[in-house]
N, C-alpha and C. Protein backbone atom coordinates (compact mmCIF):
# COMPACT_ATOMS: atom_id res chain seq x y z
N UNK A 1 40.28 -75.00 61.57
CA UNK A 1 39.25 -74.27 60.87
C UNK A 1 39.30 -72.83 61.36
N UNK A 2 39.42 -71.98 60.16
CA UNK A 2 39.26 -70.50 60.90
C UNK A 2 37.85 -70.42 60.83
N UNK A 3 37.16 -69.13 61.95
CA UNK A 3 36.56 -68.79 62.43
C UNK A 3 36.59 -67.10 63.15
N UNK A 4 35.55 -66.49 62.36
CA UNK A 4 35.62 -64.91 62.81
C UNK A 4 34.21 -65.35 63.22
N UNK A 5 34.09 -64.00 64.20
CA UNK A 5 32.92 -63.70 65.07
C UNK A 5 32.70 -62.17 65.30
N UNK A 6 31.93 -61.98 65.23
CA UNK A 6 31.43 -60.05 65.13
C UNK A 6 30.12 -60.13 66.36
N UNK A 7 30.42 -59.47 67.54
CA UNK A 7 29.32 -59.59 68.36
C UNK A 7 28.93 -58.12 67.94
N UNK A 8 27.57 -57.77 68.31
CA UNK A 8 26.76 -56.49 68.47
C UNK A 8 26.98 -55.82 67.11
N UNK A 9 26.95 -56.66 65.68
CA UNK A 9 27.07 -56.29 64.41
C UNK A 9 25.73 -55.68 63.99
N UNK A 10 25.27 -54.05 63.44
CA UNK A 10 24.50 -54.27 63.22
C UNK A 10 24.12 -54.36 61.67
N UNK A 11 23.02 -54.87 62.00
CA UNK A 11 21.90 -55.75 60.81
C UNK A 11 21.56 -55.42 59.42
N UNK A 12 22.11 -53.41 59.62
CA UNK A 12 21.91 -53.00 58.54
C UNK A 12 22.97 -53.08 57.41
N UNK A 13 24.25 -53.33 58.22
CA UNK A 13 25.27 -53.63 57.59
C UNK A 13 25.22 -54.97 57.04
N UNK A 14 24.35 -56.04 57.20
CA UNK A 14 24.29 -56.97 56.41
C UNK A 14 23.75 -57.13 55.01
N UNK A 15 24.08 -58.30 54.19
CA UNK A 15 23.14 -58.08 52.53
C UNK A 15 21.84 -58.33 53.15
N UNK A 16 21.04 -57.49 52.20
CA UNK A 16 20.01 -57.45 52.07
C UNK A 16 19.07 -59.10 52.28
N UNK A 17 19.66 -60.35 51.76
CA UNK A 17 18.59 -61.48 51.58
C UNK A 17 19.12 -62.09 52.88
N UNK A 18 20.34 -61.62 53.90
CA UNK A 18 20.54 -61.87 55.59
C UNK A 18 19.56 -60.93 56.32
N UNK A 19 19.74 -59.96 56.25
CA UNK A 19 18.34 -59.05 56.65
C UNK A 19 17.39 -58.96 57.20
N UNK A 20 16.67 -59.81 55.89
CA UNK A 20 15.22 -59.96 56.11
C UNK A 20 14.34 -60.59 57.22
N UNK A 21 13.69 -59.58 57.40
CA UNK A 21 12.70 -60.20 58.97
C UNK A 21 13.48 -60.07 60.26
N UNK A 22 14.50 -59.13 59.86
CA UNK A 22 15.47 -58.15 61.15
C UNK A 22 14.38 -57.25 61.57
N UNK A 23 14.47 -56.43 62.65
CA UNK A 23 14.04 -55.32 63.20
C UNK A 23 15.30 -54.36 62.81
N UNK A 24 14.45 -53.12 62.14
CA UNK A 24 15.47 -52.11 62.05
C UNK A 24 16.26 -51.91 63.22
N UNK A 25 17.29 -51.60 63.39
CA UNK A 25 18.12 -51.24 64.21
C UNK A 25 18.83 -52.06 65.15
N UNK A 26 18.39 -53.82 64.67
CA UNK A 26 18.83 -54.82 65.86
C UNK A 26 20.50 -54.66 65.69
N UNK A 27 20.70 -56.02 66.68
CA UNK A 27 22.33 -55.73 66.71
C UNK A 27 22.16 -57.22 66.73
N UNK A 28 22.91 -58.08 65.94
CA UNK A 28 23.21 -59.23 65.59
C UNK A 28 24.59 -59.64 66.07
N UNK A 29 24.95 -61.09 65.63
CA UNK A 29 26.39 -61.75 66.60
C UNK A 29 26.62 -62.06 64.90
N UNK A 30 27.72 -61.97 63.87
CA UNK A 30 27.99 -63.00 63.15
C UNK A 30 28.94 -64.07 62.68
N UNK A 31 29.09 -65.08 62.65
CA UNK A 31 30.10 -65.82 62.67
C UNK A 31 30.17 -66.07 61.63
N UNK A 32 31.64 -66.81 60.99
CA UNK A 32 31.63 -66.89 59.46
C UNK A 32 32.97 -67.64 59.93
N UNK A 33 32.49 -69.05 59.69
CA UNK A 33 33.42 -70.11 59.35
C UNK A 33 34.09 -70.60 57.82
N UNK A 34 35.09 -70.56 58.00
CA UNK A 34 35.64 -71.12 56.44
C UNK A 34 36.03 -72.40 56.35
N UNK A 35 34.99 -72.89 55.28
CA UNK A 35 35.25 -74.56 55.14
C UNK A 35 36.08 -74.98 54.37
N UNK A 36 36.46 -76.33 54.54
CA UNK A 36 37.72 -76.87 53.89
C UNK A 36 37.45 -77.18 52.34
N UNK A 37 39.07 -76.79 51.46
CA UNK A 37 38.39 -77.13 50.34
C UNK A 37 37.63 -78.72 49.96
N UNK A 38 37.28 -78.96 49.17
CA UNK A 38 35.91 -80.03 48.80
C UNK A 38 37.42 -80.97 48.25
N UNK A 39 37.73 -82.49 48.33
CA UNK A 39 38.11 -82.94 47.51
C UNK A 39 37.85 -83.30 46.49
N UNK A 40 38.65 -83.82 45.50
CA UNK A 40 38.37 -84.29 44.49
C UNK A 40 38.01 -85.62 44.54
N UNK A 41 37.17 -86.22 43.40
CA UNK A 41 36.80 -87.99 42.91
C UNK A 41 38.66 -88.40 43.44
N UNK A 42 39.08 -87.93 42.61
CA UNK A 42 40.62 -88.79 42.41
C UNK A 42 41.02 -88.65 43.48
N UNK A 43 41.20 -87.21 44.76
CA UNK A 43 41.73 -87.73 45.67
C UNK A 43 41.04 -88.49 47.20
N UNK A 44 39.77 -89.00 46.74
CA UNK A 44 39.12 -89.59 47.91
C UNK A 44 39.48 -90.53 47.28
N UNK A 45 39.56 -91.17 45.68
CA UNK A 45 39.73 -92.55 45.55
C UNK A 45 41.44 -93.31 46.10
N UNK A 46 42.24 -92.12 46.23
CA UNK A 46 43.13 -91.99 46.07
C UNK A 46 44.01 -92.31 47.66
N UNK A 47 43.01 -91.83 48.69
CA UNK A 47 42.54 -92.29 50.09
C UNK A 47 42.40 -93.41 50.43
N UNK A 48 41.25 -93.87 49.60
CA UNK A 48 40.95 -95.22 50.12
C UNK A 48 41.90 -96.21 49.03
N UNK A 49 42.96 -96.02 48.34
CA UNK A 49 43.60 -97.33 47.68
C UNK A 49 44.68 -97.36 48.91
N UNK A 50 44.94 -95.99 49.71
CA UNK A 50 46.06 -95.77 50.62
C UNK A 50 45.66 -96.60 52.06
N UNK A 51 44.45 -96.35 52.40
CA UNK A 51 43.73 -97.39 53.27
C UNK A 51 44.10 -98.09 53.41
N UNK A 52 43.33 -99.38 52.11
CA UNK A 52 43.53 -100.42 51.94
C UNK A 52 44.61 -101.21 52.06
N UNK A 53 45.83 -100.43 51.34
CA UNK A 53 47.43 -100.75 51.16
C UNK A 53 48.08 -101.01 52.71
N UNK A 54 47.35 -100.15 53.82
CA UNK A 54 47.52 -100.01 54.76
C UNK A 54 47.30 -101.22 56.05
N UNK A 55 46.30 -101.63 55.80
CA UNK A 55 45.26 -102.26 56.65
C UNK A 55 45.84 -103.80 56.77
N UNK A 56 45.39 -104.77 57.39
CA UNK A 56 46.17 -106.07 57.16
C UNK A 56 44.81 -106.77 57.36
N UNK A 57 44.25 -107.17 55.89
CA UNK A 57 43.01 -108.52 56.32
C UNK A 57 43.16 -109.66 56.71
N UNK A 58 42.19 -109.70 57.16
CA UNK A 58 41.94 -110.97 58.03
C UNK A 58 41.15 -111.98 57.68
N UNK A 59 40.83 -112.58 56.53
CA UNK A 59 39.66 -113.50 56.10
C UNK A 59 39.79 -114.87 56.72
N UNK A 60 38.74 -114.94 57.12
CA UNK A 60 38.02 -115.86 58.36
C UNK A 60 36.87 -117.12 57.95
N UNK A 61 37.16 -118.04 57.60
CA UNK A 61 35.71 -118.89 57.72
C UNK A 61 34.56 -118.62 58.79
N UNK A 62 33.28 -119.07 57.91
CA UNK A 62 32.61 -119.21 58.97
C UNK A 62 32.87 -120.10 60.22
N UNK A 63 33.48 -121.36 60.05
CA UNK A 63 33.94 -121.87 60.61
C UNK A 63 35.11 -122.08 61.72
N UNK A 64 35.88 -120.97 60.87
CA UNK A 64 36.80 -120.55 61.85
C UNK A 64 36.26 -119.67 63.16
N UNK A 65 35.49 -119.24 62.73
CA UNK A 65 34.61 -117.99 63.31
C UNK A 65 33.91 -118.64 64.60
N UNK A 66 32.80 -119.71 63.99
CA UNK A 66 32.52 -120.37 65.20
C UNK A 66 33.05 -121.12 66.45
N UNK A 67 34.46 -121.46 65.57
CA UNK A 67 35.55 -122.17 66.47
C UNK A 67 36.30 -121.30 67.68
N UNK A 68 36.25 -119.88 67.09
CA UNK A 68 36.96 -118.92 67.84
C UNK A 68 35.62 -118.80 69.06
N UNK A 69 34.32 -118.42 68.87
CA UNK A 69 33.07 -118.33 69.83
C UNK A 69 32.95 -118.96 70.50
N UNK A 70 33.30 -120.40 70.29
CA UNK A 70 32.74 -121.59 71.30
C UNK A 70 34.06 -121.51 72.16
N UNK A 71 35.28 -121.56 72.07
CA UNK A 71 36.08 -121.59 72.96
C UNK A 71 36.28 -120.28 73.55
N UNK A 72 35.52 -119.34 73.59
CA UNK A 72 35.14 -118.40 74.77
C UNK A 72 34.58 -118.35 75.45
N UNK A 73 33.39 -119.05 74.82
CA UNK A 73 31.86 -119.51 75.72
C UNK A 73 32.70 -120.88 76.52
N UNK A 74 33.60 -121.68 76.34
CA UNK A 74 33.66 -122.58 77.03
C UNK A 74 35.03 -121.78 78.04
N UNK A 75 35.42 -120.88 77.84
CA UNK A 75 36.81 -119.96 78.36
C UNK A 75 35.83 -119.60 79.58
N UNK A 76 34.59 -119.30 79.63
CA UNK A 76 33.53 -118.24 80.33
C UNK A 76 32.95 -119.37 81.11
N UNK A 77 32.77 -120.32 80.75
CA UNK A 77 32.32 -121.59 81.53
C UNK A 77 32.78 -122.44 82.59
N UNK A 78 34.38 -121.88 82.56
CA UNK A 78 34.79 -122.48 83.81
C UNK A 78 35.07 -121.83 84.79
């Protein structure tokens, strides 16, 4: 991310609706970050089909599930 910074800028050199409720003659710091462009619908959807494609599921019974718990709790028990 770029990032400029202006220390001891003064105030008068700012627009007018930054300004307001300055003291004439202050001296201000200003920073001015530039944000990333915004994506698009298509390329966030476009993200997550890449995700997905990515990822390796795991679908689990409940049952399986409990089977995996109890033999930890009994792993922890001895």
């Amino acid at each position: 991310m770029n990032r400029i910074v202006r220390d001891h800028y003064p105030a008068e050199k700012l627009p007018e609706d930054l300004r307001a409720g300055l003291p004439i003659g202050a001296q201000v710091q200003v920073t001015i970050l530039v944000e990333p462009p915004q994506k698009s619908t298509e390329d966030v959807l476009a993200m997550i089909d890449a995700y997905r494609a990515t990822r390796q599921e795991t679908v689990r019974t409940v049952e399986d599930a409990v089977a995996e718990i109890r033999a930890l709790r009994d792993e922890w028990d001895r």
